[in-house]
N, C-alpha and C. Protein backbone atom coordinates (compact mmCIF):
# COMPACT_ATOMS: atom_id res chain seq x y z
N UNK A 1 13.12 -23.14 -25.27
CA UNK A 1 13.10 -23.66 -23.93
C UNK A 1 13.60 -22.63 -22.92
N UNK A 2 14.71 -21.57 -23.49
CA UNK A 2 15.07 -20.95 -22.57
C UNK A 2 13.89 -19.40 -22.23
N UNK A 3 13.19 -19.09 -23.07
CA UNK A 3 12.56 -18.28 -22.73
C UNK A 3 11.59 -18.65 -22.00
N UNK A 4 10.94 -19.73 -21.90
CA UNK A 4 10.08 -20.61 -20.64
C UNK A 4 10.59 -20.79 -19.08
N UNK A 5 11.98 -21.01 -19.40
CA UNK A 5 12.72 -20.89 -17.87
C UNK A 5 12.63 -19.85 -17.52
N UNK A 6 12.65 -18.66 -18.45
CA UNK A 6 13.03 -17.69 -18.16
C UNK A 6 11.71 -16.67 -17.42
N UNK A 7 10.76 -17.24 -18.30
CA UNK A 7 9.44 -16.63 -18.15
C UNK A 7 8.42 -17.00 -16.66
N UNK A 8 8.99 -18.26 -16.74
CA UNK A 8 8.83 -19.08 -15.36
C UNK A 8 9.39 -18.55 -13.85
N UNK A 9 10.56 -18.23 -13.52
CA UNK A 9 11.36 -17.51 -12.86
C UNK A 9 10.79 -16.33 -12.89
N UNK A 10 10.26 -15.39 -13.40
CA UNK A 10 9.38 -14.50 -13.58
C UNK A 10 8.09 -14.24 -12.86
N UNK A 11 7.06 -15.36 -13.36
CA UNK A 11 6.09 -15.05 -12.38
C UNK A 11 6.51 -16.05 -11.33
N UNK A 12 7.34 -16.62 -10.97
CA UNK A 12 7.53 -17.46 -9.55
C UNK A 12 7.66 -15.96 -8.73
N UNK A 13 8.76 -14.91 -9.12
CA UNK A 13 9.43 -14.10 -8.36
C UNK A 13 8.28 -13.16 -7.99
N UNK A 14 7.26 -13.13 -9.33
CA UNK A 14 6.00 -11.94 -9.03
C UNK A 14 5.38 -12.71 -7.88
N UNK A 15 4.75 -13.86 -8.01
CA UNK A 15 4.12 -14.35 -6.87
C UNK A 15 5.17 -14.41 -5.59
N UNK A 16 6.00 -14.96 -5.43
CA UNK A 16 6.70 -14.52 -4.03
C UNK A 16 6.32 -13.46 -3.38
N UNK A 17 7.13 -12.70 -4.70
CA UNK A 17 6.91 -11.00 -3.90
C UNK A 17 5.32 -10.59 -3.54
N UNK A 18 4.40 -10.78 -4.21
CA UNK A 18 2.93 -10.66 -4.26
C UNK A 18 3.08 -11.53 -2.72
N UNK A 19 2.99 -12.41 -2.33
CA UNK A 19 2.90 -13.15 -0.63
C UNK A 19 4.04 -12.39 0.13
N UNK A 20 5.10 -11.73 -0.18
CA UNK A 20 5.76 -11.64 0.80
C UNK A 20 5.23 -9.97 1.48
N UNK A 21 4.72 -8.73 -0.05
CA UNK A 21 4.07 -7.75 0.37
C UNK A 21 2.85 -8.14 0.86
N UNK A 22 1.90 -9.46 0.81
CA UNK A 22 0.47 -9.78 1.71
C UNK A 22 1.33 -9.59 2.93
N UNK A 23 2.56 -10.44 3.32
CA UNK A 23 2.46 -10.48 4.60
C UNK A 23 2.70 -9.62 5.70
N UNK A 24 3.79 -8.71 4.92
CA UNK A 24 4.53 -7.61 5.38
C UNK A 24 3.42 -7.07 6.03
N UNK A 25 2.13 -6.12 4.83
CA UNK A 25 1.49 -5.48 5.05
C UNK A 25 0.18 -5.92 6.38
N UNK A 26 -0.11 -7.28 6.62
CA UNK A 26 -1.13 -7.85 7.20
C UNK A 26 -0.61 -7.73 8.51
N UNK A 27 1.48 -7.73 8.91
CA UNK A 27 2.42 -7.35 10.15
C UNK A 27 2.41 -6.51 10.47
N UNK A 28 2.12 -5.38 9.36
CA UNK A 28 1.61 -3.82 9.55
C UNK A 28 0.64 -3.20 10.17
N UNK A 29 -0.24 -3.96 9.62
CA UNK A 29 -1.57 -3.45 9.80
C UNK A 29 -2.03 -3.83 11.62
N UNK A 30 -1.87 -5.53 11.39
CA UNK A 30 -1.81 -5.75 13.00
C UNK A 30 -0.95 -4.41 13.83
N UNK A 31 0.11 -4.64 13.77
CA UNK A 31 0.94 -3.60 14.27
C UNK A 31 0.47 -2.42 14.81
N UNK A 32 -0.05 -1.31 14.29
CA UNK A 32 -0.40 -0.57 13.95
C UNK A 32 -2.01 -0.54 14.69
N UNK A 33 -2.36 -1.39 14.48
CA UNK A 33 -3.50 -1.26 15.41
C UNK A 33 -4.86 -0.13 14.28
N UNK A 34 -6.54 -0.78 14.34
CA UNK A 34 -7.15 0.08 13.72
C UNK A 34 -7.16 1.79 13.88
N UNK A 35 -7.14 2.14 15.46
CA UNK A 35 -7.25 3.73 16.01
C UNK A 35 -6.08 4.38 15.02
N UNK A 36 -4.35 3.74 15.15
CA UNK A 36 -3.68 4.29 14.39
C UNK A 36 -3.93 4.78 12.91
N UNK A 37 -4.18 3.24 12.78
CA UNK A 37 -4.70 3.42 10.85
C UNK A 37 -5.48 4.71 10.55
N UNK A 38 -6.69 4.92 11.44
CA UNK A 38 -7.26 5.44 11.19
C UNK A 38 -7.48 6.93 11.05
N UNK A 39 -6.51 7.48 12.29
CA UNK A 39 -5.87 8.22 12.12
C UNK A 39 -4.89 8.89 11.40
N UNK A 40 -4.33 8.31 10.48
CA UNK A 40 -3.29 8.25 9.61
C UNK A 40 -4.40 8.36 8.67
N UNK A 41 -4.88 7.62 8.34
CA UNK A 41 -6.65 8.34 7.29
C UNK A 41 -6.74 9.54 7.52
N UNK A 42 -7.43 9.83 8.65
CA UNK A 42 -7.71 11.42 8.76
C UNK A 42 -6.28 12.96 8.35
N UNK A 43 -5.37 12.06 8.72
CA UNK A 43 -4.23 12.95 8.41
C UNK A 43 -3.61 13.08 7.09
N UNK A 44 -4.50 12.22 6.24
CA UNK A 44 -3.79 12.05 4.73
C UNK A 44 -5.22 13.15 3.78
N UNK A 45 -6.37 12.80 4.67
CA UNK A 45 -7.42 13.18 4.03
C UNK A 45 -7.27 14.46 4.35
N UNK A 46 -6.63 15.33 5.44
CA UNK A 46 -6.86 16.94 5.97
C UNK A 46 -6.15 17.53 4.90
N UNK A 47 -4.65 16.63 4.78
CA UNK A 47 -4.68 17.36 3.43
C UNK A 47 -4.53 17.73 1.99
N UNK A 48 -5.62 16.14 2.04
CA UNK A 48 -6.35 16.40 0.67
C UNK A 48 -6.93 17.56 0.41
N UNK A 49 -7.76 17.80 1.35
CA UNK A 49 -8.98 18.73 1.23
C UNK A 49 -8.59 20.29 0.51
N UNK A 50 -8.96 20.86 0.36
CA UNK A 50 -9.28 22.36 -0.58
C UNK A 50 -9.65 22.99 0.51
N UNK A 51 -9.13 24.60 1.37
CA UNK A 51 -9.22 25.46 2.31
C UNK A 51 -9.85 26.47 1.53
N UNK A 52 -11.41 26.23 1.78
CA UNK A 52 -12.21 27.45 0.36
C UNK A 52 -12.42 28.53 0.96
N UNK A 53 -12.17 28.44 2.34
CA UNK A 53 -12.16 30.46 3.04
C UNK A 53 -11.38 31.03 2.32
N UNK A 54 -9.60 29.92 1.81
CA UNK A 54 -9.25 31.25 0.89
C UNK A 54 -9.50 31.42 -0.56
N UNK A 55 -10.38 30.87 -1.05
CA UNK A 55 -10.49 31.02 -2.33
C UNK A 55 -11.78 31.82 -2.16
N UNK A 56 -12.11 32.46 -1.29
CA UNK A 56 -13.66 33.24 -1.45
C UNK A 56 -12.94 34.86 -1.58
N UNK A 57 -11.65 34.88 -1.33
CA UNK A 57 -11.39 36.36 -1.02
C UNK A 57 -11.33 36.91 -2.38
């Protein structure tokens, strides 16, 4: 019985947390506005990228 309480308390806490990061992130995102987001894209992707001028030398 006690590993059922126990197991229970468990995913209660996963699902909480699972709704409480939906909401956070959905406060964020509003927040933040799409232009920002999107920007923040472009600035994660610049540097991803590979600078192959210097790998030609």
């Amino acid at each position: 019985m006690m590993t059922f309480l126990r197991n229970r308390m468990f995913l209660e806490g996963v699902a909480f947390g699972g709704i409480c990061g939906f909401i956070i992130g959905s406060v964020i995102a509003f927040t933040l506005g799409e232009s920002s987001v999107e920007a923040l894209r472009k600035l994660l992707h610049r540097r991803r990228t590979i600078p192959f001028e210097y790998l030609y030398q």
